[in-house]
C-alpha atoms as a PDB file:
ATOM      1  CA  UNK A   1      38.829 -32.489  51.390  1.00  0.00           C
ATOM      2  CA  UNK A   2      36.559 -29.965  49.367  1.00  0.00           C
ATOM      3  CA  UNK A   3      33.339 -31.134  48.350  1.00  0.00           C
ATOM      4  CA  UNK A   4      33.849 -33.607  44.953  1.00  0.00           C
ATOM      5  CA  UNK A   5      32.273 -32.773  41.751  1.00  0.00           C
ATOM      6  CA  UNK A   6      29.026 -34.182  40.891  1.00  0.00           C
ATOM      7  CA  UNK A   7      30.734 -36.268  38.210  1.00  0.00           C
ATOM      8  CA  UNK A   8      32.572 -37.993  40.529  1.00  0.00           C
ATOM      9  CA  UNK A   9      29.791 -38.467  42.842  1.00  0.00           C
ATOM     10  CA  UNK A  10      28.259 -40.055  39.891  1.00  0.00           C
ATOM     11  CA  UNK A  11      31.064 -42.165  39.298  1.00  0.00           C
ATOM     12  CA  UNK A  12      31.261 -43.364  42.834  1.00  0.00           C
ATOM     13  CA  UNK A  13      26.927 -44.249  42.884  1.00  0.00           C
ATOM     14  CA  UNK A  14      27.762 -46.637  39.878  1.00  0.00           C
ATOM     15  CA  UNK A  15      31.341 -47.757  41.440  1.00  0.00           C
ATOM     16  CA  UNK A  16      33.426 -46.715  38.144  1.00  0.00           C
ATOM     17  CA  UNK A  17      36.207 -44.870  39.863  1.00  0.00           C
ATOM     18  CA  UNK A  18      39.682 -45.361  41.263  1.00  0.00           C
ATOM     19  CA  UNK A  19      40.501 -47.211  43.751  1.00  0.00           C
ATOM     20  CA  UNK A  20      41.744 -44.391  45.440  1.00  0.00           C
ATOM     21  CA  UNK A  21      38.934 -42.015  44.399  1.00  0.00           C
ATOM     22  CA  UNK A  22      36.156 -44.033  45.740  1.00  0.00           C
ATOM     23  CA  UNK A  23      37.907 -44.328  49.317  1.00  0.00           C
ATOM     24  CA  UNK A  24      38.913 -40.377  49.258  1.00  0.00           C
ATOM     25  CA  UNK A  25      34.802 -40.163  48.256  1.00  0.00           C
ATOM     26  CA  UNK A  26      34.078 -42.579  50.947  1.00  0.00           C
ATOM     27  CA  UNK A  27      35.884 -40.286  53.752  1.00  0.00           C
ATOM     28  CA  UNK A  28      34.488 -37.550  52.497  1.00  0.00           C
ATOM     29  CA  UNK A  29      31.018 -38.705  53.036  1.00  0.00           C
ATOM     30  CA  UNK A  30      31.294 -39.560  56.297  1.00  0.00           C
ATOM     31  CA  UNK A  31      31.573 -35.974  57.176  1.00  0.00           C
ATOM     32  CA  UNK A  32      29.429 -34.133  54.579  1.00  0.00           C
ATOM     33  CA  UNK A  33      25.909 -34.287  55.343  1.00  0.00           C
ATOM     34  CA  UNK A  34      25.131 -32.508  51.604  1.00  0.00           C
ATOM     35  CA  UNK A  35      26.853 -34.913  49.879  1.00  0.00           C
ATOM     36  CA  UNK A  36      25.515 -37.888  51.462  1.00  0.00           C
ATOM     37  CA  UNK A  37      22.265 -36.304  50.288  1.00  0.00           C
ATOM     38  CA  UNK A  38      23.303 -35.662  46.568  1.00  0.00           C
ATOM     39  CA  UNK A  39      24.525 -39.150  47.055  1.00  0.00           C
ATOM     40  CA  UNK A  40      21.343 -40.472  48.492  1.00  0.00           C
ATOM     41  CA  UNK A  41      19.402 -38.818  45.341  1.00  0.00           C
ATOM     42  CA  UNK A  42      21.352 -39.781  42.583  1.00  0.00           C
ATOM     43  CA  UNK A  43      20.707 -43.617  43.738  1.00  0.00           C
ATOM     44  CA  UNK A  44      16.593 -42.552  44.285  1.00  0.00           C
ATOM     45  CA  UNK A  45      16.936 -40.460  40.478  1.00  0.00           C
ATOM     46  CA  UNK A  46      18.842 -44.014  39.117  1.00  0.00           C
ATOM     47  CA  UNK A  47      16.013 -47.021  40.299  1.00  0.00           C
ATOM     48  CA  UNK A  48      13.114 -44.121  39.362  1.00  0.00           C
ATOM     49  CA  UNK A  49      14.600 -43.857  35.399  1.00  0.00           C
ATOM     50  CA  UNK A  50      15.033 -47.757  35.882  1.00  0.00           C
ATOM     51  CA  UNK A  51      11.326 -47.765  36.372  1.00  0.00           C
ATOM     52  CA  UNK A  52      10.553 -45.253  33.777  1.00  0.00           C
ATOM     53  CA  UNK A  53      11.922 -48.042  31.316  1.00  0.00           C
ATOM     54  CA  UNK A  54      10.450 -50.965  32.860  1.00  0.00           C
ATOM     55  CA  UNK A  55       6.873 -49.301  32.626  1.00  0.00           C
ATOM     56  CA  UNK A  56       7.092 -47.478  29.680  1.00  0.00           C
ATOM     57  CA  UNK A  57       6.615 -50.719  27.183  1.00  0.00           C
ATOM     58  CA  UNK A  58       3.336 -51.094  28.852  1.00  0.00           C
ATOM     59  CA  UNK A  59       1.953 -47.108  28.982  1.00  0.00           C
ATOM     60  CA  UNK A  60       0.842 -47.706  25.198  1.00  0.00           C
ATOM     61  CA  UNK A  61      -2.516 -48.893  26.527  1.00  0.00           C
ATOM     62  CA  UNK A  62      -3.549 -47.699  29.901  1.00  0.00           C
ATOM     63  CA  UNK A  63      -5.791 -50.139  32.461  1.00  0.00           C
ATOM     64  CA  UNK A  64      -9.220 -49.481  32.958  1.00  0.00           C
ATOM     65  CA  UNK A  65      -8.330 -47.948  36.658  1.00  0.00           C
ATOM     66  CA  UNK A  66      -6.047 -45.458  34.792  1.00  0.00           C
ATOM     67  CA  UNK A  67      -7.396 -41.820  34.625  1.00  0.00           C
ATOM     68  CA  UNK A  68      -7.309 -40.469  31.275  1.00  0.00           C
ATOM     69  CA  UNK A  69      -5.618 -37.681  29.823  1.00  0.00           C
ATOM     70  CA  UNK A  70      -8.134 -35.187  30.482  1.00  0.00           C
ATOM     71  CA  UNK A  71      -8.235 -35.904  34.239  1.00  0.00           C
ATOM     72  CA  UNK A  72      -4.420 -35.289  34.165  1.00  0.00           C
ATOM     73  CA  UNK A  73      -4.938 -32.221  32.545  1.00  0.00           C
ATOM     74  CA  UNK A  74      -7.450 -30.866  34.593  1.00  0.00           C
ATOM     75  CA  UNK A  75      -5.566 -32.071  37.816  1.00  0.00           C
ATOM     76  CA  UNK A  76      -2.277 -29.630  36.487  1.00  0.00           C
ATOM     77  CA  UNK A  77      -5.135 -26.518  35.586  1.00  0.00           C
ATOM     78  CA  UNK A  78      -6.823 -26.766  39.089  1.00  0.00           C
ATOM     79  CA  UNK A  79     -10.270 -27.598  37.809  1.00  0.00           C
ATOM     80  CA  UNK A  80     -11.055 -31.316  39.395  1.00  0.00           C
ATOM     81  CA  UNK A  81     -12.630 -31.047  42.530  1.00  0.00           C
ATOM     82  CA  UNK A  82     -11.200 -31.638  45.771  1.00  0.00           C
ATOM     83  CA  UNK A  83     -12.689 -35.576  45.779  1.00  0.00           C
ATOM     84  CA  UNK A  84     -11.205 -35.698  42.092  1.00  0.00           C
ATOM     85  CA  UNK A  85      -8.187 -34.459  43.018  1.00  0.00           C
ATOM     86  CA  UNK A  86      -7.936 -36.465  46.297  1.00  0.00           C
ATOM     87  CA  UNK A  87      -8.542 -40.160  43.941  1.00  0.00           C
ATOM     88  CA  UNK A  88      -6.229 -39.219  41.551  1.00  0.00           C
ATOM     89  CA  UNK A  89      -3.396 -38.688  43.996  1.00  0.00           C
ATOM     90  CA  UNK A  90      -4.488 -41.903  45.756  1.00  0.00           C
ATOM     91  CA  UNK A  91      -3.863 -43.531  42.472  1.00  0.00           C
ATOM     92  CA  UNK A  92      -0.676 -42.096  41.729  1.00  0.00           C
ATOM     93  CA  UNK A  93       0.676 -43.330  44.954  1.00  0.00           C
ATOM     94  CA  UNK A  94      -0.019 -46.385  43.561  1.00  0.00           C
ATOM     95  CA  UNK A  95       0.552 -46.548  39.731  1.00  0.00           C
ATOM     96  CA  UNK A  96       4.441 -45.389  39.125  1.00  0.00           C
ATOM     97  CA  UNK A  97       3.186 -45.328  35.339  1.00  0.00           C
ATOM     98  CA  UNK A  98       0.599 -42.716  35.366  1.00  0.00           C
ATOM     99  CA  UNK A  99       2.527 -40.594  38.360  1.00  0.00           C
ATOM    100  CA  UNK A 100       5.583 -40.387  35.528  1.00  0.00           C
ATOM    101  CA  UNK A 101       2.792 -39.831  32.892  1.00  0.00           C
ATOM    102  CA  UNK A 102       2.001 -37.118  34.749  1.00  0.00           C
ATOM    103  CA  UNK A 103       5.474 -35.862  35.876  1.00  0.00           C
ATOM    104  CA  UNK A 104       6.214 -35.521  32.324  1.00  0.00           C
ATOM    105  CA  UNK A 105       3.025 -33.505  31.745  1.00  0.00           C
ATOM    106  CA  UNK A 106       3.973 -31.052  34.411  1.00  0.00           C
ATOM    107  CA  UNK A 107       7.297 -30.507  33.122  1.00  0.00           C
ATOM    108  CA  UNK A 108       5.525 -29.393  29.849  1.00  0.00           C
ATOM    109  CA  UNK A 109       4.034 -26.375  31.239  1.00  0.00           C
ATOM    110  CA  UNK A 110       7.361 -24.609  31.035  1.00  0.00           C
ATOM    111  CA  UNK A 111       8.145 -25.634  27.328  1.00  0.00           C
ATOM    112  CA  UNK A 112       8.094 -22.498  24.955  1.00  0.00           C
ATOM    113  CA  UNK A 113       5.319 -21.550  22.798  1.00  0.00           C
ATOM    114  CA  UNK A 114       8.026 -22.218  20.215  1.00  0.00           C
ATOM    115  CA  UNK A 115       7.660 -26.222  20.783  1.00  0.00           C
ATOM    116  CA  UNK A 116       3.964 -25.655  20.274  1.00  0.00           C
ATOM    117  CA  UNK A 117       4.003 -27.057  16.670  1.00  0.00           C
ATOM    118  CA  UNK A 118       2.544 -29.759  15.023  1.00  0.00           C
ATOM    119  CA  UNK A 119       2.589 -33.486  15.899  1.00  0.00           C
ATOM    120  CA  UNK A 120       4.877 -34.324  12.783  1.00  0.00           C
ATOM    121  CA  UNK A 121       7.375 -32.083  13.846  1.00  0.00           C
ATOM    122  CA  UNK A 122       7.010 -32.982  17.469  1.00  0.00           C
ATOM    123  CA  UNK A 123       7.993 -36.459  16.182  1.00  0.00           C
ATOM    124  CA  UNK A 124      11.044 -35.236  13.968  1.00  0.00           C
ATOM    125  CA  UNK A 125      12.177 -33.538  17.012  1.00  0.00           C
ATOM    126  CA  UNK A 126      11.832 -36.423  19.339  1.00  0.00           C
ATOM    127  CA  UNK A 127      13.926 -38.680  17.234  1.00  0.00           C
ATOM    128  CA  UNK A 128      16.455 -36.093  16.955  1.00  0.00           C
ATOM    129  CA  UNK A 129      16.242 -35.398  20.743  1.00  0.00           C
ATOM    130  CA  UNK A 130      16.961 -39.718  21.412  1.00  0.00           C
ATOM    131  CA  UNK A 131      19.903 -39.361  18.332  1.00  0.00           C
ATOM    132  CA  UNK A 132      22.977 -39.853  20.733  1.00  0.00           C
ATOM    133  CA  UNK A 133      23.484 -39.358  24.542  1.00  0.00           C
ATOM    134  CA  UNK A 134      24.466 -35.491  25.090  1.00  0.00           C
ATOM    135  CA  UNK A 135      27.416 -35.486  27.778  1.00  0.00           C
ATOM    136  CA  UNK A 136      26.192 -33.928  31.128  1.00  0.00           C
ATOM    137  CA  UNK A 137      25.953 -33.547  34.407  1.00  0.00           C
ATOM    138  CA  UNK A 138      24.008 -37.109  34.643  1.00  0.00           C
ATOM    139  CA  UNK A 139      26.237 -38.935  31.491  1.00  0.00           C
ATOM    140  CA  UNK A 140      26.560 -41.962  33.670  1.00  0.00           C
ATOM    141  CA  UNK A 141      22.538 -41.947  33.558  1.00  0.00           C
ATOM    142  CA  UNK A 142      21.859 -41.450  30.185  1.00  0.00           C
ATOM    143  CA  UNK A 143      24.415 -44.091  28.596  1.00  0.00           C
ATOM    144  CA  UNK A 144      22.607 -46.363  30.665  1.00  0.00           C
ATOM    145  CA  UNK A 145      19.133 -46.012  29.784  1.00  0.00           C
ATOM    146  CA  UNK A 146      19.699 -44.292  25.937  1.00  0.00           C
ATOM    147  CA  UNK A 147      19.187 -47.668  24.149  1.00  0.00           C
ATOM    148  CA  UNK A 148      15.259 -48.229  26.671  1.00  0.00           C
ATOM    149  CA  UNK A 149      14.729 -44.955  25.775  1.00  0.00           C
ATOM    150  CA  UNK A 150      14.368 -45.835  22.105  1.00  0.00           C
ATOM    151  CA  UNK A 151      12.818 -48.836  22.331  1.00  0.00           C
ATOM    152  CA  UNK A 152       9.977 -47.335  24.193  1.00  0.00           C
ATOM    153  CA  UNK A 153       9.463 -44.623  22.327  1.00  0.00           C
ATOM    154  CA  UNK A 154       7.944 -45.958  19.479  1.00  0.00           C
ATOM    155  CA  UNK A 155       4.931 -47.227  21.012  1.00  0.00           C
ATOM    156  CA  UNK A 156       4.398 -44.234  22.396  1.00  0.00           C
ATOM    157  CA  UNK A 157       4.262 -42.654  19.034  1.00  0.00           C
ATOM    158  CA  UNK A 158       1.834 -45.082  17.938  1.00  0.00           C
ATOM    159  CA  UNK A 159      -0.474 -44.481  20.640  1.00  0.00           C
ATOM    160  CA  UNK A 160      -0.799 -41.078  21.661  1.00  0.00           C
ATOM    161  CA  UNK A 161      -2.741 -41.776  24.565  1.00  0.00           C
ATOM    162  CA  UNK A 162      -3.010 -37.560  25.282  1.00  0.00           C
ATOM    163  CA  UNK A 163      -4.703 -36.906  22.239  1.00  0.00           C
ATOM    164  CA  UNK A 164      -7.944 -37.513  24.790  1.00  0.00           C
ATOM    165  CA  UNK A 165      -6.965 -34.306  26.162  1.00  0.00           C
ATOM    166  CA  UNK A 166      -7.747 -32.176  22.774  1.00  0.00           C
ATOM    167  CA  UNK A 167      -5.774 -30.647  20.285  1.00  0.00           C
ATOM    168  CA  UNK A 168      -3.906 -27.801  22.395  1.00  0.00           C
ATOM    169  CA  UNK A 169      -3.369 -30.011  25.342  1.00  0.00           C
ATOM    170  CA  UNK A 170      -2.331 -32.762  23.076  1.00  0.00           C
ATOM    171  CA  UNK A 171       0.564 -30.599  21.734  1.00  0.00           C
ATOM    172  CA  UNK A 172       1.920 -30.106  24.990  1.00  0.00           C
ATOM    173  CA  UNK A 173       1.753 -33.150  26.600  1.00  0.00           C
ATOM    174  CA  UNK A 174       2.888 -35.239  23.360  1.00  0.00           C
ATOM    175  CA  UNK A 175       5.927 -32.694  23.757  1.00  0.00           C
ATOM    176  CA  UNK A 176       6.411 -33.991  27.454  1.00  0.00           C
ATOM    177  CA  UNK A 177       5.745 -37.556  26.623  1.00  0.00           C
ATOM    178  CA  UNK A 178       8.911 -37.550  23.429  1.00  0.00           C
ATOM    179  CA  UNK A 179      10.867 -35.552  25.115  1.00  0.00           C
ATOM    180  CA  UNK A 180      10.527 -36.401  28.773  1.00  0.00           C
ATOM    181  CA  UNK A 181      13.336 -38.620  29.260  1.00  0.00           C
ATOM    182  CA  UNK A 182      16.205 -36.511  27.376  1.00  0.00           C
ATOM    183  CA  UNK A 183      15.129 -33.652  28.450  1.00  0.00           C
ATOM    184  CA  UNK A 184      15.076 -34.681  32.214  1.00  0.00           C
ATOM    185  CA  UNK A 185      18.121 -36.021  31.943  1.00  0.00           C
ATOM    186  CA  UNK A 186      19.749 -32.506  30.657  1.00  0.00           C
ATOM    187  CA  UNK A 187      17.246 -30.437  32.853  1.00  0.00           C
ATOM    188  CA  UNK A 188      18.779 -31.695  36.292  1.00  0.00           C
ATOM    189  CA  UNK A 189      21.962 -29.781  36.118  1.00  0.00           C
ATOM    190  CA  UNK A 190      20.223 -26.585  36.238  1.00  0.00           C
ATOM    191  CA  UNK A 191      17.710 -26.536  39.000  1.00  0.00           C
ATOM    192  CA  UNK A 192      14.310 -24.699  38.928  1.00  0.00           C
ATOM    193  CA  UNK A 193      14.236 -21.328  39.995  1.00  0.00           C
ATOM    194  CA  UNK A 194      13.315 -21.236  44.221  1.00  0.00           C
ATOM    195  CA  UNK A 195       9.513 -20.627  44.589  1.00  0.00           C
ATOM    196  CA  UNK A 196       9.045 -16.975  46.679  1.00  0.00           C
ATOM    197  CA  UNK A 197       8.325 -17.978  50.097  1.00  0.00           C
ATOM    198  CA  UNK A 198       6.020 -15.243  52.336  1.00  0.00           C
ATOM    199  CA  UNK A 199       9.179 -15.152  54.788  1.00  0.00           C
ATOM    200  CA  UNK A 200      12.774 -14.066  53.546  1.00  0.00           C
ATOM    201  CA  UNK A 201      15.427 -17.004  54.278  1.00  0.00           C
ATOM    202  CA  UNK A 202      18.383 -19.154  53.074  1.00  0.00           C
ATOM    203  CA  UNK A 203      17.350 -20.120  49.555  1.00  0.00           C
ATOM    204  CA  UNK A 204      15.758 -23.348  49.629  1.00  0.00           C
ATOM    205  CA  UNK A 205      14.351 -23.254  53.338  1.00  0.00           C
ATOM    206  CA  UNK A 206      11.121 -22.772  54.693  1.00  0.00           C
ATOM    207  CA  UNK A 207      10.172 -21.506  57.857  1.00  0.00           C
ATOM    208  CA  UNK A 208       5.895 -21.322  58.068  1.00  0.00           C
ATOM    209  CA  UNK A 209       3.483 -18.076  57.106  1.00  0.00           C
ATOM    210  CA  UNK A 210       2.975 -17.671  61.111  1.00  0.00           C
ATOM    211  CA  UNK A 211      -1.024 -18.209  59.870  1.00  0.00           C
ATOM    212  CA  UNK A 212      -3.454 -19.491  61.983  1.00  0.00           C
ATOM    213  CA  UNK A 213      -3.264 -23.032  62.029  1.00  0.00           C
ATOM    214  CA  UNK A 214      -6.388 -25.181  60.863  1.00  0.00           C
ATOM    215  CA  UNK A 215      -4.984 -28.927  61.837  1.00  0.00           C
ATOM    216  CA  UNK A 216      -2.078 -30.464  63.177  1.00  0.00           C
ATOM    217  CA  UNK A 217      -0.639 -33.756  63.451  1.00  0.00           C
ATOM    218  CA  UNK A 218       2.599 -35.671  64.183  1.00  0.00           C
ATOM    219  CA  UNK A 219       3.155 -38.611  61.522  1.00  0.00           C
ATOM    220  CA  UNK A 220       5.652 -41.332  61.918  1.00  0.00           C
ATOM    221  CA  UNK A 221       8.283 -41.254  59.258  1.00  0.00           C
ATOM    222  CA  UNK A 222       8.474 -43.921  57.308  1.00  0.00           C
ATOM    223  CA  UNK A 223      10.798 -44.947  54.438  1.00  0.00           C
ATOM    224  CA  UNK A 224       8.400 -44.087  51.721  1.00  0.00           C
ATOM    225  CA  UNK A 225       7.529 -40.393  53.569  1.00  0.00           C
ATOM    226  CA  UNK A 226      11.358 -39.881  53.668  1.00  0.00           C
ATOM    227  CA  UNK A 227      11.692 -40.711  50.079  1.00  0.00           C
ATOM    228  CA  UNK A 228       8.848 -38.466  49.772  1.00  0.00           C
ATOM    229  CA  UNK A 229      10.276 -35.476  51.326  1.00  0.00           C
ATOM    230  CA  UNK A 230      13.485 -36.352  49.514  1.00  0.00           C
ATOM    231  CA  UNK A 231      12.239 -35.860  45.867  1.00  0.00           C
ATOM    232  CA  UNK A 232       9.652 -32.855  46.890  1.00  0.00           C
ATOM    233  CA  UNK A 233      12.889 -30.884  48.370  1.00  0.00           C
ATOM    234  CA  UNK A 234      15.301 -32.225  45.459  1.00  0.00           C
ATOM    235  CA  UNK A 235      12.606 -30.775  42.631  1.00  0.00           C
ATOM    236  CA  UNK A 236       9.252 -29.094  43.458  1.00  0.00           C
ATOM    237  CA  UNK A 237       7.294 -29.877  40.425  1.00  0.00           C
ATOM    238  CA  UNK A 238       2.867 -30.307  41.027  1.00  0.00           C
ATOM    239  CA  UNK A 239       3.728 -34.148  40.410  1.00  0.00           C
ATOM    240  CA  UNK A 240       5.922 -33.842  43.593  1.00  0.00           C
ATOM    241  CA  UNK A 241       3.706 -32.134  45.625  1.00  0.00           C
ATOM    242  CA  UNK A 242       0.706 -34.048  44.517  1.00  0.00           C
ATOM    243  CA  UNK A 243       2.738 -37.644  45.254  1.00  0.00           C
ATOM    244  CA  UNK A 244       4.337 -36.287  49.012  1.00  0.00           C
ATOM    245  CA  UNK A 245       0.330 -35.090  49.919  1.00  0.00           C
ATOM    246  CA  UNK A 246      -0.601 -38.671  48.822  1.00  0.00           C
ATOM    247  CA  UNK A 247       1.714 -39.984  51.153  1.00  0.00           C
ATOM    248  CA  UNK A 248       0.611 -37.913  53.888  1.00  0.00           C
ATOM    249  CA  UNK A 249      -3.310 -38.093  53.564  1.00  0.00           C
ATOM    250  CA  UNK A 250      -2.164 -41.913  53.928  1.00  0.00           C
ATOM    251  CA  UNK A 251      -0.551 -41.660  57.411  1.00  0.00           C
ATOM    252  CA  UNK A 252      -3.058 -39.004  58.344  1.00  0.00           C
ATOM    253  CA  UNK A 253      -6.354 -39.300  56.646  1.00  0.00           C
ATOM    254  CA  UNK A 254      -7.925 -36.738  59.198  1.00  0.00           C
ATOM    255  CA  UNK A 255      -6.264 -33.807  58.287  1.00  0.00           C
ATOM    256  CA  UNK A 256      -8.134 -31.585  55.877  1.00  0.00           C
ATOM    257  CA  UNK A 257      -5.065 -31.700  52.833  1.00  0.00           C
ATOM    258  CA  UNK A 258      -7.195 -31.339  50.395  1.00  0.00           C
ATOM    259  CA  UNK A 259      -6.969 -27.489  50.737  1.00  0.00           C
ATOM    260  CA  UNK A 260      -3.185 -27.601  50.822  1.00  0.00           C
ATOM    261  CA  UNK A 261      -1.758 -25.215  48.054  1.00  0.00           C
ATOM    262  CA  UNK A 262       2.040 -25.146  49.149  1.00  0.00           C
ATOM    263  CA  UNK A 263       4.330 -27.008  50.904  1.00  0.00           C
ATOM    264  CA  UNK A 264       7.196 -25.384  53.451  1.00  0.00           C
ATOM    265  CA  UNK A 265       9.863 -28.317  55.074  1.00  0.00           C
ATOM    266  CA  UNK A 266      11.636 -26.783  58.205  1.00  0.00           C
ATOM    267  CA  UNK A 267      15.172 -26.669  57.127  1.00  0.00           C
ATOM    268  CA  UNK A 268      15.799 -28.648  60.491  1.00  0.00           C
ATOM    269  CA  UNK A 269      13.929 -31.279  59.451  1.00  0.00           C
ATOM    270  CA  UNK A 270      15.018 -31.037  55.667  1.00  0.00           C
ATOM    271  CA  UNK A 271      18.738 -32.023  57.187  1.00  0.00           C
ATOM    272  CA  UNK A 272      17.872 -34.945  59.501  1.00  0.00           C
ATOM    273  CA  UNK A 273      15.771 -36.564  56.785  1.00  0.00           C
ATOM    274  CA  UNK A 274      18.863 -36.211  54.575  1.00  0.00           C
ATOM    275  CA  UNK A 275      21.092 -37.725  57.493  1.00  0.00           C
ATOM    276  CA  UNK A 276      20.221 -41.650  57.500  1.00  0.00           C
ATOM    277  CA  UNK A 277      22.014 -41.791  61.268  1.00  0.00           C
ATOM    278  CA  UNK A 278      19.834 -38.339  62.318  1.00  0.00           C
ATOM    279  CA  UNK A 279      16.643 -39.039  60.950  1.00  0.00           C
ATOM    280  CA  UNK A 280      13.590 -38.624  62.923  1.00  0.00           C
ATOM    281  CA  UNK A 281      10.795 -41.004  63.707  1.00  0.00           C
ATOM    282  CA  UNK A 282       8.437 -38.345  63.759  1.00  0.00           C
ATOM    283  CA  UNK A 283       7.089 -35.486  61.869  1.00  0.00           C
ATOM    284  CA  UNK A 284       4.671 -32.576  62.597  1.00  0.00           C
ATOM    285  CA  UNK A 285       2.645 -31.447  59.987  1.00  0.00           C
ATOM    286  CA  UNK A 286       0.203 -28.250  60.049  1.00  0.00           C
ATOM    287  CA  UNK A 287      -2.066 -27.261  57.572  1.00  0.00           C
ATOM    288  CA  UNK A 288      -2.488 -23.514  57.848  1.00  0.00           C
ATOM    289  CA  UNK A 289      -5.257 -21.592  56.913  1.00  0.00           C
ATOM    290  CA  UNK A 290      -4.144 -20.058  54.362  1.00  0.00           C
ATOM    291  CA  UNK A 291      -3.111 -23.479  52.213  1.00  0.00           C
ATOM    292  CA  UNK A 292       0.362 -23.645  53.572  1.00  0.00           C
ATOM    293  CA  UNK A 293       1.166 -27.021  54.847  1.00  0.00           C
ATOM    294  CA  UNK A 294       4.519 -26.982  57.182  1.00  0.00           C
ATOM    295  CA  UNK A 295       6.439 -29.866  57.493  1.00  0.00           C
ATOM    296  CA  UNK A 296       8.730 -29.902  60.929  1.00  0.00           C
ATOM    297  CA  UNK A 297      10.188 -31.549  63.291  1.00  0.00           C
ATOM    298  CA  UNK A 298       8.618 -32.795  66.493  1.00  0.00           C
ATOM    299  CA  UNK A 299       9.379 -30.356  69.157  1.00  0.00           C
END
């Protein structure tokens, strides 16, 4: 059978089809390495929102070991130094309620100047944005969480925690903080447009610069590395990149990732990781001279 549709890939995550549709779905899968993947993503997408509301009731007031604001902010403009950069994605790793803190700050870097406004209409906007569930792409998502959504949002409006950041970085991240969760919702239908790659390829792949290669250094992969890989390949956002170089300093603390810039997984590898029966145990990693770090498989 064709591919399904992603709604009834949905469906079939949160077991509210047929009968008959889940078992067609199930054969499918069996076959279809890129819809065991979508498959594999929408369950990773479903426990991270899960999270997301879990946490959020508690991001009002942050914990002494949480950065603040302007840390965040200088992490996304590229000012912290490589030792500020290298504890903050340490704590990341670690703190699922800044790392979505600062997800949502990323995704504010692509808002218009139009959204730029001021806080009271950032509010008015916000409530309109959490009104009622839009149908989409992820509906069987956002019925689930709508009702969280608006439970956590008010503390967040009472303590705008990115108002540390100053007034023209508050007005973007207070956007990303309102907004975050309907607009992520709505935003994963239409993926971000591919970063240029220095070698021409299938859309989505990544092949290496052919640079001269600084370190190298093969890294077992574990569960959390493939979940890693998994949501670097599914979005590439800074928060992505910042959380799978986290992971890897981790395994590999010798290898100088601090000066990584860009990430490149070898589409090989990028399909066994998506294959639970094919995955590897290993992974080679290179940082290249020019900033490039390549991800491949073992050869």
């Amino acid at each position: 059978m064709p591919c399904p549709e992603s709604q009834i890939l949905t469906r079939f995550v949160y077991e509210d089809g047929t009968p008959g549709e889940m078992q067609e779905v199930r054969r499918h899968l069996q076959g279809c390495v890129q819809c065991r993947g979508e498959v594999e993503s929408l369950k990773i997408l479903d426990e991270a929102v899960q999270r997301v509301v879990q946490t959020e009731t508690r991001r009002g007031v942050p914990s002494q070991e949480c950065p603040d604001a302007t840390v965040l902010a200088g992490y996304l403009d590229g000012v912290l130094s490589a030792e500020e950069r290298e504890r903050l994605e340490e704590h990341l790793v670690r703190c699922p309620s800044c790392l979505h803190q600062f997800i949502d700050a990323d995704r504010s870097r692509t808002l218009s100047d139009n959204y730029r406004l001021t806080p009271s209409h950032l509010l008015k906007q916000a409530v309109n944005l959490a009104g009622s569930p839009k149908p989409s792409l992820w509906i069987g998502l956002g019925y689930r969480i709508q009702e969280g959504a608006r439970k956590w949002m008010e503390p967040l409006v009472s303590h705008p925690r990115w108002a540390l950041a100053g007034v023209g970085t508050c007005a973007v991240l207070v956007i990303a903080l309102l907004m975050a969760l309907p607009q992520y919702l709505e935003e994963q239908k239409t993926p971000d447009h591919p970063r240029a790659t220095r070698t021409q390829g299938p859309q989505g792949f990544a092949f290496g610069t052919g640079e001269t290669v600084v370190a190298e250094s093969n890294i077992a992969l574990t569960p959390e590395l493939r979940s890693g890989l998994l949501a670097y390949e599914r979005e590439k956002t800074n928060a992505s990149r910042a959380q799978l170089v986290a992971l890897l300093r981790k395994a590999a603390p010798q290898m100088p990732f601090e000066t990584v810039t860009e990430i490149e997984i070898q589409h090989g590898l990028q399909t066994r990781v998506e294959s639970r029966k094919e995955t590897p145990a290993e992974i080679k990693v290179r940082v290249m001279k020019d900033g490039i770090l390549v991800v491949s498989e073992v050869s």
